[in-house]
C-alpha atoms as a PDB file:
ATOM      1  CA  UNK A   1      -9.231   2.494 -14.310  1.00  0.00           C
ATOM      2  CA  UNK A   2     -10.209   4.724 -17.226  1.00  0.00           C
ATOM      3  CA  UNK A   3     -10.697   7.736 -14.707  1.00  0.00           C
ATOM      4  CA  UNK A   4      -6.798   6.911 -13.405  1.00  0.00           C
ATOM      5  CA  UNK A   5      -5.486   7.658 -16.894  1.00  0.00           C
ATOM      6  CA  UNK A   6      -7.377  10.730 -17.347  1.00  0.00           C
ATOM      7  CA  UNK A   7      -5.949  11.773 -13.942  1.00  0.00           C
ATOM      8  CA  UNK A   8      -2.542  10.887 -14.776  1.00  0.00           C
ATOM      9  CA  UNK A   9      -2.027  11.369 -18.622  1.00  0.00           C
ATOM     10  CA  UNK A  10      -1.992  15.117 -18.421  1.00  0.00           C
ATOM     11  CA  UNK A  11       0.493  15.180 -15.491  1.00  0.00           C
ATOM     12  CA  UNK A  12       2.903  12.979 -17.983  1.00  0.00           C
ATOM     13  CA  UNK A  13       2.088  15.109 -20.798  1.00  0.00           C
ATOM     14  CA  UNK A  14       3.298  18.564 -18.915  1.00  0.00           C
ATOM     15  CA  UNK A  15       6.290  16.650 -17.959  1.00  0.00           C
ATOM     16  CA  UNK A  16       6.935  16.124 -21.921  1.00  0.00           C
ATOM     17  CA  UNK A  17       6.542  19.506 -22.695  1.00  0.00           C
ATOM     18  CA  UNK A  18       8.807  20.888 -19.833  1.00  0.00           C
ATOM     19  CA  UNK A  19      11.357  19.068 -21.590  1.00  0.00           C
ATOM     20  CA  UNK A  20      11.260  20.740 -25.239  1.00  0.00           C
ATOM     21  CA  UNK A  21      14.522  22.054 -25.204  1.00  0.00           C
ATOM     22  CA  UNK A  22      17.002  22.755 -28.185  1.00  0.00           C
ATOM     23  CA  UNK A  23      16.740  20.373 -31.196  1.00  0.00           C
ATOM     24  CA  UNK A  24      20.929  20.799 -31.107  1.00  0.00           C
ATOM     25  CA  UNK A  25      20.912  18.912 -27.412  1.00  0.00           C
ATOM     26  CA  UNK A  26      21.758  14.999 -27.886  1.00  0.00           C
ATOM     27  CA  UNK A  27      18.184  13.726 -26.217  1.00  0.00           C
ATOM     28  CA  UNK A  28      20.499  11.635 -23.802  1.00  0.00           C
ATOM     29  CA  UNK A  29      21.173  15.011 -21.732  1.00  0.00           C
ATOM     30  CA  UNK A  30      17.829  16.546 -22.112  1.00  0.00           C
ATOM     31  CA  UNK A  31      16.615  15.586 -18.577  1.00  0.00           C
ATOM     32  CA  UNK A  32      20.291  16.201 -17.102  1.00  0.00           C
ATOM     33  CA  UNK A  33      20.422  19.861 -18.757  1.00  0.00           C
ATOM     34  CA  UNK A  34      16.562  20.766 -18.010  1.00  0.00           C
ATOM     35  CA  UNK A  35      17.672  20.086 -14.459  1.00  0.00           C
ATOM     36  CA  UNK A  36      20.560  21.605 -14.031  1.00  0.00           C
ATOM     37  CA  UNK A  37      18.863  24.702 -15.475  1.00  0.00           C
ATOM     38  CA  UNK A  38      15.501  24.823 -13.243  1.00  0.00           C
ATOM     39  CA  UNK A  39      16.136  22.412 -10.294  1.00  0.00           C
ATOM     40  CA  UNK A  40      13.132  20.231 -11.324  1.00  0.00           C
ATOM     41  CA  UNK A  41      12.938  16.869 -13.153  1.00  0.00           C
ATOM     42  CA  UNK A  42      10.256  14.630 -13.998  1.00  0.00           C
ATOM     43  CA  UNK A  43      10.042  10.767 -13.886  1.00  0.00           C
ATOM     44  CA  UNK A  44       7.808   7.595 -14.845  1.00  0.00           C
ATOM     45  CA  UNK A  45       8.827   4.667 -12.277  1.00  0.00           C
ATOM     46  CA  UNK A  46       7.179   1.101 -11.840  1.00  0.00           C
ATOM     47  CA  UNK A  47       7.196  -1.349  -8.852  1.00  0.00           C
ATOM     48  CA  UNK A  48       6.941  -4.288  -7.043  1.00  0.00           C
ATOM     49  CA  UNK A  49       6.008  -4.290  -3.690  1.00  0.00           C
ATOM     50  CA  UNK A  50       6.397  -7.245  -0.500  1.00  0.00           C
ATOM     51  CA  UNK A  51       4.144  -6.919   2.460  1.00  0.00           C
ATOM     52  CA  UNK A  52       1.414  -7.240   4.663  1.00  0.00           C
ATOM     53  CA  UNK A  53      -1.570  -5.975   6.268  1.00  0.00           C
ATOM     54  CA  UNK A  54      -0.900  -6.243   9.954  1.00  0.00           C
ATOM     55  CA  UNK A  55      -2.429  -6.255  13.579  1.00  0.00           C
ATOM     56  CA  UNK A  56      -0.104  -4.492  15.300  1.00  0.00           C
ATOM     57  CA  UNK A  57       1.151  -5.668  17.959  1.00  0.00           C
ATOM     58  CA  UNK A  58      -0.028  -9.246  17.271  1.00  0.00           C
ATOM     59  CA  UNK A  59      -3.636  -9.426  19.460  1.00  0.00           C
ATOM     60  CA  UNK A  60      -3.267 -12.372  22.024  1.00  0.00           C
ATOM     61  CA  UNK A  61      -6.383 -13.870  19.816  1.00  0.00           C
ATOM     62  CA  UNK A  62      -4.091 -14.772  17.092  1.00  0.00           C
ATOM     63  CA  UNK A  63      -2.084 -17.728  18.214  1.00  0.00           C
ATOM     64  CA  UNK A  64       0.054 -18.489  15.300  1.00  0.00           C
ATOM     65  CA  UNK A  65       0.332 -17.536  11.563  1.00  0.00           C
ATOM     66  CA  UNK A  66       0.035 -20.987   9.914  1.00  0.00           C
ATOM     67  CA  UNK A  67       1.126 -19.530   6.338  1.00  0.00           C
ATOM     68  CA  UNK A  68       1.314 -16.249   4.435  1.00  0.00           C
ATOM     69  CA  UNK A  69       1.073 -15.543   1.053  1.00  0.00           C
ATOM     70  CA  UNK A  70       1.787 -11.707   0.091  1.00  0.00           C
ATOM     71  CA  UNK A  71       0.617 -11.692  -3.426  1.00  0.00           C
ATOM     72  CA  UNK A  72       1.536  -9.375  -6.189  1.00  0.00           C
ATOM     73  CA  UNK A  73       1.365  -6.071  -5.744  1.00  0.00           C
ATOM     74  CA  UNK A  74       2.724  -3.596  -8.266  1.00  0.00           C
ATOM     75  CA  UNK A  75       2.854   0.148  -8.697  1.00  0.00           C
ATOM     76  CA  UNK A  76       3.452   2.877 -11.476  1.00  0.00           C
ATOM     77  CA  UNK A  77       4.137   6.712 -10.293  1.00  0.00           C
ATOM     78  CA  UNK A  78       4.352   9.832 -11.919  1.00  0.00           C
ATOM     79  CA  UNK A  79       6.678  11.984  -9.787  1.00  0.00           C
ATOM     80  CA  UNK A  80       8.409  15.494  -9.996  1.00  0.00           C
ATOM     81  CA  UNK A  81      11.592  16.355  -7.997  1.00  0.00           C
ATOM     82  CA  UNK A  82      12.443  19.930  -7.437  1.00  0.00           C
ATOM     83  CA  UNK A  83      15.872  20.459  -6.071  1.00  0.00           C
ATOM     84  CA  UNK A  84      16.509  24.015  -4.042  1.00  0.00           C
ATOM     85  CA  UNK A  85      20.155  23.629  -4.364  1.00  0.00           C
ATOM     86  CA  UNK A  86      22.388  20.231  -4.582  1.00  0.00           C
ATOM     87  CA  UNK A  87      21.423  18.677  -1.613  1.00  0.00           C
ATOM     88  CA  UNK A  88      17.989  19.275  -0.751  1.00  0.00           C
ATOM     89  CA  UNK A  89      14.487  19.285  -2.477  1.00  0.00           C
ATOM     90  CA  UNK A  90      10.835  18.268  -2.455  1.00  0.00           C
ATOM     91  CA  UNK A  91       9.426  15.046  -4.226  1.00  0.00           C
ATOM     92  CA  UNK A  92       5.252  14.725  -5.208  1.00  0.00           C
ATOM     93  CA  UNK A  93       3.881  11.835  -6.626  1.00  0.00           C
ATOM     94  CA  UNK A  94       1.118  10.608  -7.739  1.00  0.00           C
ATOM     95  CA  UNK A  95       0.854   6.254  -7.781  1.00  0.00           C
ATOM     96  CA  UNK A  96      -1.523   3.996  -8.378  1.00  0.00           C
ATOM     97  CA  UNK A  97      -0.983   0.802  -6.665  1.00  0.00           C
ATOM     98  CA  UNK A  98      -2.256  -2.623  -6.038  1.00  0.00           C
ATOM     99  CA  UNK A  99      -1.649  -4.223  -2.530  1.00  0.00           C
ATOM    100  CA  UNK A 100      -2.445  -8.198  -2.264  1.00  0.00           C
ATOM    101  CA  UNK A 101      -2.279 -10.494   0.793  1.00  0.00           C
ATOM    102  CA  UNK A 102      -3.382 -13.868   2.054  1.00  0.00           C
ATOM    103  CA  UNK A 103      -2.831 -15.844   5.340  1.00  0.00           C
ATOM    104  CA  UNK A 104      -4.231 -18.527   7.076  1.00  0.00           C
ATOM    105  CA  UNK A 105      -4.189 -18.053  11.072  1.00  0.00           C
ATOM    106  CA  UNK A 106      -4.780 -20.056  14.437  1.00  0.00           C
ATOM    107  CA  UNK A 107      -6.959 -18.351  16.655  1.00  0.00           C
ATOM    108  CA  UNK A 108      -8.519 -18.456  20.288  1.00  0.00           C
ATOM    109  CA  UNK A 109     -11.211 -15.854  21.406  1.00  0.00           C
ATOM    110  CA  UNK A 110     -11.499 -14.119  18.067  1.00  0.00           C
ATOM    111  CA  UNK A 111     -14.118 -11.975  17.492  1.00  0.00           C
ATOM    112  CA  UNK A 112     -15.547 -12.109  14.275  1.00  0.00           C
ATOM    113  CA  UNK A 113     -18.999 -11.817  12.623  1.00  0.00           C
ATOM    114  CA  UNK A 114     -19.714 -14.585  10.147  1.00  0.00           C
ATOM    115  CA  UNK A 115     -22.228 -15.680   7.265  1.00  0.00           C
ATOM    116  CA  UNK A 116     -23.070 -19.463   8.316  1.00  0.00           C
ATOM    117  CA  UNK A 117     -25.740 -21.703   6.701  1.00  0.00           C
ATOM    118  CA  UNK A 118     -27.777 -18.552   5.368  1.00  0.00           C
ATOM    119  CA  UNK A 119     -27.532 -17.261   9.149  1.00  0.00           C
ATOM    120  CA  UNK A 120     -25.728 -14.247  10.237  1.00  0.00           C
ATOM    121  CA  UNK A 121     -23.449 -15.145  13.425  1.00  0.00           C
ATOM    122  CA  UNK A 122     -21.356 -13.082  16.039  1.00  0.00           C
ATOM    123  CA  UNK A 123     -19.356 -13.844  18.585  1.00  0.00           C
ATOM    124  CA  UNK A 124     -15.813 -15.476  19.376  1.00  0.00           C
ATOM    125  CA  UNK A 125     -14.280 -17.986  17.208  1.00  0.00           C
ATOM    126  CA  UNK A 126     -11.788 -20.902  18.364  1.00  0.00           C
ATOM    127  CA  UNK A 127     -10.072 -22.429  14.948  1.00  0.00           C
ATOM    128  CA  UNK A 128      -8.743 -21.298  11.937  1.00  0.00           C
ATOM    129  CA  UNK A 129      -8.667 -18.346   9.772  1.00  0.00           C
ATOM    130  CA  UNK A 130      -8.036 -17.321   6.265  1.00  0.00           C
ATOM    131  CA  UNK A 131      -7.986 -13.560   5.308  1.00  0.00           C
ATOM    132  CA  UNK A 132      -7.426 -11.803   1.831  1.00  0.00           C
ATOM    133  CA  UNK A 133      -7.035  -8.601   1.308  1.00  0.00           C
ATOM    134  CA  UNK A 134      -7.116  -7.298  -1.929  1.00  0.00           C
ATOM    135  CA  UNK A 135      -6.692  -3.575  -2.302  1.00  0.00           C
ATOM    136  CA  UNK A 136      -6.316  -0.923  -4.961  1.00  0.00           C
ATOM    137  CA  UNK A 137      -4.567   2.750  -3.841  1.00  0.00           C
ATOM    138  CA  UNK A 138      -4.367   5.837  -5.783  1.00  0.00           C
ATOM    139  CA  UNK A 139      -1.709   7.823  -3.504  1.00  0.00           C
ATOM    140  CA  UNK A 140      -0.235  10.850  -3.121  1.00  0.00           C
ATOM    141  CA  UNK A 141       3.363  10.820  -1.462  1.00  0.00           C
ATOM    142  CA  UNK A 142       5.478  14.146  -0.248  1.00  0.00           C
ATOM    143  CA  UNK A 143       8.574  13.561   0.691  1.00  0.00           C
ATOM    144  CA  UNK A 144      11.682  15.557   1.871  1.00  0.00           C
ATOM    145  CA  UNK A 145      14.997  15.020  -0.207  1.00  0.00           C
ATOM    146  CA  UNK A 146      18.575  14.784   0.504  1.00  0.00           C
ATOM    147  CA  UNK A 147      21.572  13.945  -1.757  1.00  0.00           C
ATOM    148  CA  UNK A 148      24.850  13.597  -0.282  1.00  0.00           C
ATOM    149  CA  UNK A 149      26.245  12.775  -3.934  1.00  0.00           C
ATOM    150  CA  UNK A 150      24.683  13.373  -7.204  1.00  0.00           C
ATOM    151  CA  UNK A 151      24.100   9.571  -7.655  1.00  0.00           C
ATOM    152  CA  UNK A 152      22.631   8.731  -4.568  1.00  0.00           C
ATOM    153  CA  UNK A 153      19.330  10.272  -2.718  1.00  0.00           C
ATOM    154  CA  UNK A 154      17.599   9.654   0.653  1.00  0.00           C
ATOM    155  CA  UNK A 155      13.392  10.696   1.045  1.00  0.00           C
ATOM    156  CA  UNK A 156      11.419  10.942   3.997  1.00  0.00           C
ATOM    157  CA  UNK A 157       7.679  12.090   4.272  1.00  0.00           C
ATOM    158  CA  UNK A 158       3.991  11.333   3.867  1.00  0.00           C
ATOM    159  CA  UNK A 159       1.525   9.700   2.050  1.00  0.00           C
ATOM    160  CA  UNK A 160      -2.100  10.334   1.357  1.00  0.00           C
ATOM    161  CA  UNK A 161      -4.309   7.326  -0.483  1.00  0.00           C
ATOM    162  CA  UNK A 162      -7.841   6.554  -1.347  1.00  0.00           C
ATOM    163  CA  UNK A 163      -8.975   3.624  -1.966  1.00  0.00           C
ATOM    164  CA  UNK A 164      -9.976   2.126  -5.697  1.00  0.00           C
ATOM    165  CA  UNK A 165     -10.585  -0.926  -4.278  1.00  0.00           C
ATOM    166  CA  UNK A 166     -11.647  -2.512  -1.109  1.00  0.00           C
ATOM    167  CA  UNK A 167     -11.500  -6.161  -0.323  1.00  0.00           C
ATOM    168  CA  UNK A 168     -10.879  -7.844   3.189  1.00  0.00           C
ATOM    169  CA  UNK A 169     -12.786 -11.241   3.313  1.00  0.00           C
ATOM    170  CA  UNK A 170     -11.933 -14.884   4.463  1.00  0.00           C
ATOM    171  CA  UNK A 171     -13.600 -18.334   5.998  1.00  0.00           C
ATOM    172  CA  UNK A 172     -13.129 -19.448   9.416  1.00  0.00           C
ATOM    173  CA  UNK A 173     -12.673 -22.963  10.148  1.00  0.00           C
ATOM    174  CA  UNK A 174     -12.390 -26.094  11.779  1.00  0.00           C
ATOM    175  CA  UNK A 175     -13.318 -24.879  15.048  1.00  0.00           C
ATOM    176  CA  UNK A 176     -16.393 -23.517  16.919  1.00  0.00           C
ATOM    177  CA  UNK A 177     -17.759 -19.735  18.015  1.00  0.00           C
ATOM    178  CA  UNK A 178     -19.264 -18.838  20.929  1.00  0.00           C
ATOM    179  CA  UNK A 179     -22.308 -16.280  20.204  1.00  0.00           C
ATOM    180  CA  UNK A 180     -21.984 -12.877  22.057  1.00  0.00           C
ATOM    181  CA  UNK A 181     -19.919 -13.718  24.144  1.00  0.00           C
ATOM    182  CA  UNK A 182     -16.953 -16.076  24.840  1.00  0.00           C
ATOM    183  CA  UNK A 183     -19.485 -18.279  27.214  1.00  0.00           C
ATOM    184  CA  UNK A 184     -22.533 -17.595  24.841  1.00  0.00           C
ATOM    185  CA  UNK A 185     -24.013 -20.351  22.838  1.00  0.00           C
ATOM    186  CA  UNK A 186     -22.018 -23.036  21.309  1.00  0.00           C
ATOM    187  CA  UNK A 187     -21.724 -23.467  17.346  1.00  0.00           C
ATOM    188  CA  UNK A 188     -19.546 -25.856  15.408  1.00  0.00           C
ATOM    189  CA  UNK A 189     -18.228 -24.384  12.413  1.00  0.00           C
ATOM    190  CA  UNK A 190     -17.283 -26.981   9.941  1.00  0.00           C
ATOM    191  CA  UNK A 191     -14.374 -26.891   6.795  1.00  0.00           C
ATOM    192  CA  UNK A 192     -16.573 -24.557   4.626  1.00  0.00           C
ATOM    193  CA  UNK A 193     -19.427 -22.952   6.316  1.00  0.00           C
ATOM    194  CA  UNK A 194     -17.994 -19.872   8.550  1.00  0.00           C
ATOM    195  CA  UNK A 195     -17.345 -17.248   5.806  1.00  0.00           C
ATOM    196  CA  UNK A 196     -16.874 -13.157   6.448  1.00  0.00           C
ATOM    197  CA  UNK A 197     -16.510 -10.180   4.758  1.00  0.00           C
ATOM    198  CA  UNK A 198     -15.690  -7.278   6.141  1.00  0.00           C
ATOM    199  CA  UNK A 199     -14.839  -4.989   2.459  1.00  0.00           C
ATOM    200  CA  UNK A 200     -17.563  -2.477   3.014  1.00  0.00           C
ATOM    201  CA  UNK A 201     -16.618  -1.379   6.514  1.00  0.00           C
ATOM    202  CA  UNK A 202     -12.939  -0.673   5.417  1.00  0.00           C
ATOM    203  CA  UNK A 203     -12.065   3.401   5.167  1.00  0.00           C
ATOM    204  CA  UNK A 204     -11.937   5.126   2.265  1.00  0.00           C
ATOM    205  CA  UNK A 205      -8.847   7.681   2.957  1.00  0.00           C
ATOM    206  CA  UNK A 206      -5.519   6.590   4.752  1.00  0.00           C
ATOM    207  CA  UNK A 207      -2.420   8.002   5.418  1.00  0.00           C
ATOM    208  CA  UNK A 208       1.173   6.628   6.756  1.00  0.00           C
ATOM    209  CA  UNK A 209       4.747   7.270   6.482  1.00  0.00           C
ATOM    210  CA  UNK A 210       6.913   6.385   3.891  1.00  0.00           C
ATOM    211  CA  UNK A 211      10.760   6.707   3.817  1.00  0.00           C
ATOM    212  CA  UNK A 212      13.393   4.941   1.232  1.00  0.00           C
ATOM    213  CA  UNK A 213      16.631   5.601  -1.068  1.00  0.00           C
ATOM    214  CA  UNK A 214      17.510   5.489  -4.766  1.00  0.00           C
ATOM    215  CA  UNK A 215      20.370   5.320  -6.971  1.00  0.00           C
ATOM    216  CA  UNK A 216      20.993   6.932 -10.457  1.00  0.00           C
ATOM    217  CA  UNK A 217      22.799   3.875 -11.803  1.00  0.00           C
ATOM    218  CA  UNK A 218      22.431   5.439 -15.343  1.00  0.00           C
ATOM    219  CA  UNK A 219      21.331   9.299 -16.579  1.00  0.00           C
ATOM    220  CA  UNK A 220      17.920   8.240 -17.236  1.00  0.00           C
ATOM    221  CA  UNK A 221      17.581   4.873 -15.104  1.00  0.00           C
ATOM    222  CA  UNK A 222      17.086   5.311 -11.409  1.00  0.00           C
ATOM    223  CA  UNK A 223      16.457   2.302  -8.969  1.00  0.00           C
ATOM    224  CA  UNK A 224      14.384   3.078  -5.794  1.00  0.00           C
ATOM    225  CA  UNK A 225      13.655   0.642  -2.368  1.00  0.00           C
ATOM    226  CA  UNK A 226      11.040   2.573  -0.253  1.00  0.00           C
ATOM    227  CA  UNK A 227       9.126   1.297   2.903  1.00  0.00           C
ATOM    228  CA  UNK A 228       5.320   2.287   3.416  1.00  0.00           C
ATOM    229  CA  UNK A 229       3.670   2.351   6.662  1.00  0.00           C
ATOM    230  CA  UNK A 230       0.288   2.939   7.554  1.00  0.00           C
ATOM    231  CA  UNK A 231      -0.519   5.328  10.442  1.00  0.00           C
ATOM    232  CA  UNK A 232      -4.576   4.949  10.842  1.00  0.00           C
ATOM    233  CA  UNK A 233      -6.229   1.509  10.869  1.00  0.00           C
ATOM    234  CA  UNK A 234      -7.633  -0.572   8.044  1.00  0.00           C
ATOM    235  CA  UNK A 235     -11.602   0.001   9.689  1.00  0.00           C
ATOM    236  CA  UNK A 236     -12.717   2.977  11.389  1.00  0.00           C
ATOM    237  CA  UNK A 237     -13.061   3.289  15.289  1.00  0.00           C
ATOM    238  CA  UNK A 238     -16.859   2.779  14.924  1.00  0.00           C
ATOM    239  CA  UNK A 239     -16.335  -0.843  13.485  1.00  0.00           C
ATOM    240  CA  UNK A 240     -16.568  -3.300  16.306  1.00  0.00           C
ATOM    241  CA  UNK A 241     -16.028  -6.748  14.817  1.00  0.00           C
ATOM    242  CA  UNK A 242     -12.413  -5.984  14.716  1.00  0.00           C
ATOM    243  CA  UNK A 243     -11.373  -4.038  17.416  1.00  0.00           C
ATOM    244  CA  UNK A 244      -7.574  -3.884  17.104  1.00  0.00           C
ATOM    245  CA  UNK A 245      -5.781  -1.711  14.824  1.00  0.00           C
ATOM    246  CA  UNK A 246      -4.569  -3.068  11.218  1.00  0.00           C
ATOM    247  CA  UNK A 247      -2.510  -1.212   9.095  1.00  0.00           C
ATOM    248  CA  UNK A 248      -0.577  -1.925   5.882  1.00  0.00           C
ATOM    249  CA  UNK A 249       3.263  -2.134   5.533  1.00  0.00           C
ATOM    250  CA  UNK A 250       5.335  -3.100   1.950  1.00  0.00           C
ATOM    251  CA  UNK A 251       8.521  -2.501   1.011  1.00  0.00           C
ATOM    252  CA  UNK A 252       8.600  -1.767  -2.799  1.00  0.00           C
ATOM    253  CA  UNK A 253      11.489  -1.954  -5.503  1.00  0.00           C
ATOM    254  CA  UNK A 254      11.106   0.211  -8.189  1.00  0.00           C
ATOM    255  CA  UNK A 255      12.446   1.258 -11.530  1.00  0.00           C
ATOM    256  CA  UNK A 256      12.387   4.554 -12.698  1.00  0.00           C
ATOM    257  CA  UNK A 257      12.906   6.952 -16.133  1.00  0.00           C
ATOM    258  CA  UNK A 258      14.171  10.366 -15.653  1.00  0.00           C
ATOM    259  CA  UNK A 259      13.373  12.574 -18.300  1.00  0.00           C
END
């Protein structure tokens, strides 16, 4: 975390100074008149974000989704907004993001590779599972803008992350697994004994789309609803255990100050 501030502290602090104007300017128009004069403004925004990370399409192997839980996942973004004229411009951030999720599944023919009884099985599972994911981002969006009004603006673009954080573990249960192969050797697994984690074959880099609206509802205050969506999987190609693709996809409300 410390190395996050000392990433994003200085891009807050040139945003600061960019807006030393004259001491004879009420500070309430200072962002509006430092705008108007370059084309660029600078903002501070926090979030909330709902979601999931998602097979998709849903593999045949997963029968039903049982419950899902998505967690809290939050957000806080430095961003600068440079306007070529009044209805287009560029938008770069740079967030720092949490993304939380856990669901408990009914499978058949799931192949999985679990830590049993001090034992190391692989094969395909019949039963339940439970998976949480619990991720940390440090992202970099760019994203095209267009105002039709001055209060209202649309984005569209890309997003670059690495990961902070990597967690994707859960228990399989209730049910049995078939080792190798789906007529291999039969194994019970009982309520507490089928356990997985799969955090250390998860990439390191992603990227995805992400596309959303805001509204100036004040000079300063600007509310934002944006919608993330991963483009390469959750494990690399190479990874075998998992051999659909999983990618993540929130929807995140945000609150923003515009200097």
């Amino acid at each position: 975390m410390r190395k996050i501030i000392y990433i994003i502290i200085p891009f807050f602090v040139s945003a600061l100074q960019a807006q030393e104007l004259k001491p004879d300017i009420p500070s309430q128009t200072r962002g509006i008149e430092k705008s108007a004069a370059v084309g660029i403004e600078y903002r501070v925004k926090a979030g909330i974000a709902l979601g999931g990370t998602a097979p998709l399409p849903l593999p045949a192997e997963i029968r039903a989704i049982e419950s899902f839980n998505p967690g809290l996942s939050l957000s806080i973004e430095g961003e600068a907004l440079k306007l070529f004229n009044e209805t287009w411009g560029i938008s770069i951030g740079l967030r720092l993001e949490t993304r939380e999720m856990r669901t408990d599944a009914k499978v058949e023919g799931y192949r999985i590779m679990l830590q049993a009884e001090e034992q190391q099985l692989s094969g395909y599972f019949w039963g339940r599972v439970k998976t949480n994911v619990d991720n940390s981002f440090l992202t970099l969006p760019v994203l095209a803008v267009w105002k039709p009004s001055e209060r209202w603006g649309v984005k569209l673009g890309t997003y670059g992350s690495y990961a902070l954080k990597r967690g994707f573990s859960g228990l399989a249960y209730n049910g049995y697994l078939r080792e190798n192969a789906p007529t291999g050797t039969y194994v019970e697994i009982g309520a507490n004994n089928g356990y997985y984690d799969f955090s250390d074959n998860m990439r390191s880099w992603f990227w995805g789309l992400q596309a959303g609206g805001e509204w100036r509802a004040f000079p300063h205050l600007i509310v934002g609803l944006d919608l993330s969506w991963g483009m390469n999987s959750l494990f690399s190609k190479d990874f075998e255990v998992i051999s659909f693709k999983i990618v993540p996809i929130y929807g995140t409300l945000s609150f923003g100050y515009a200097f």
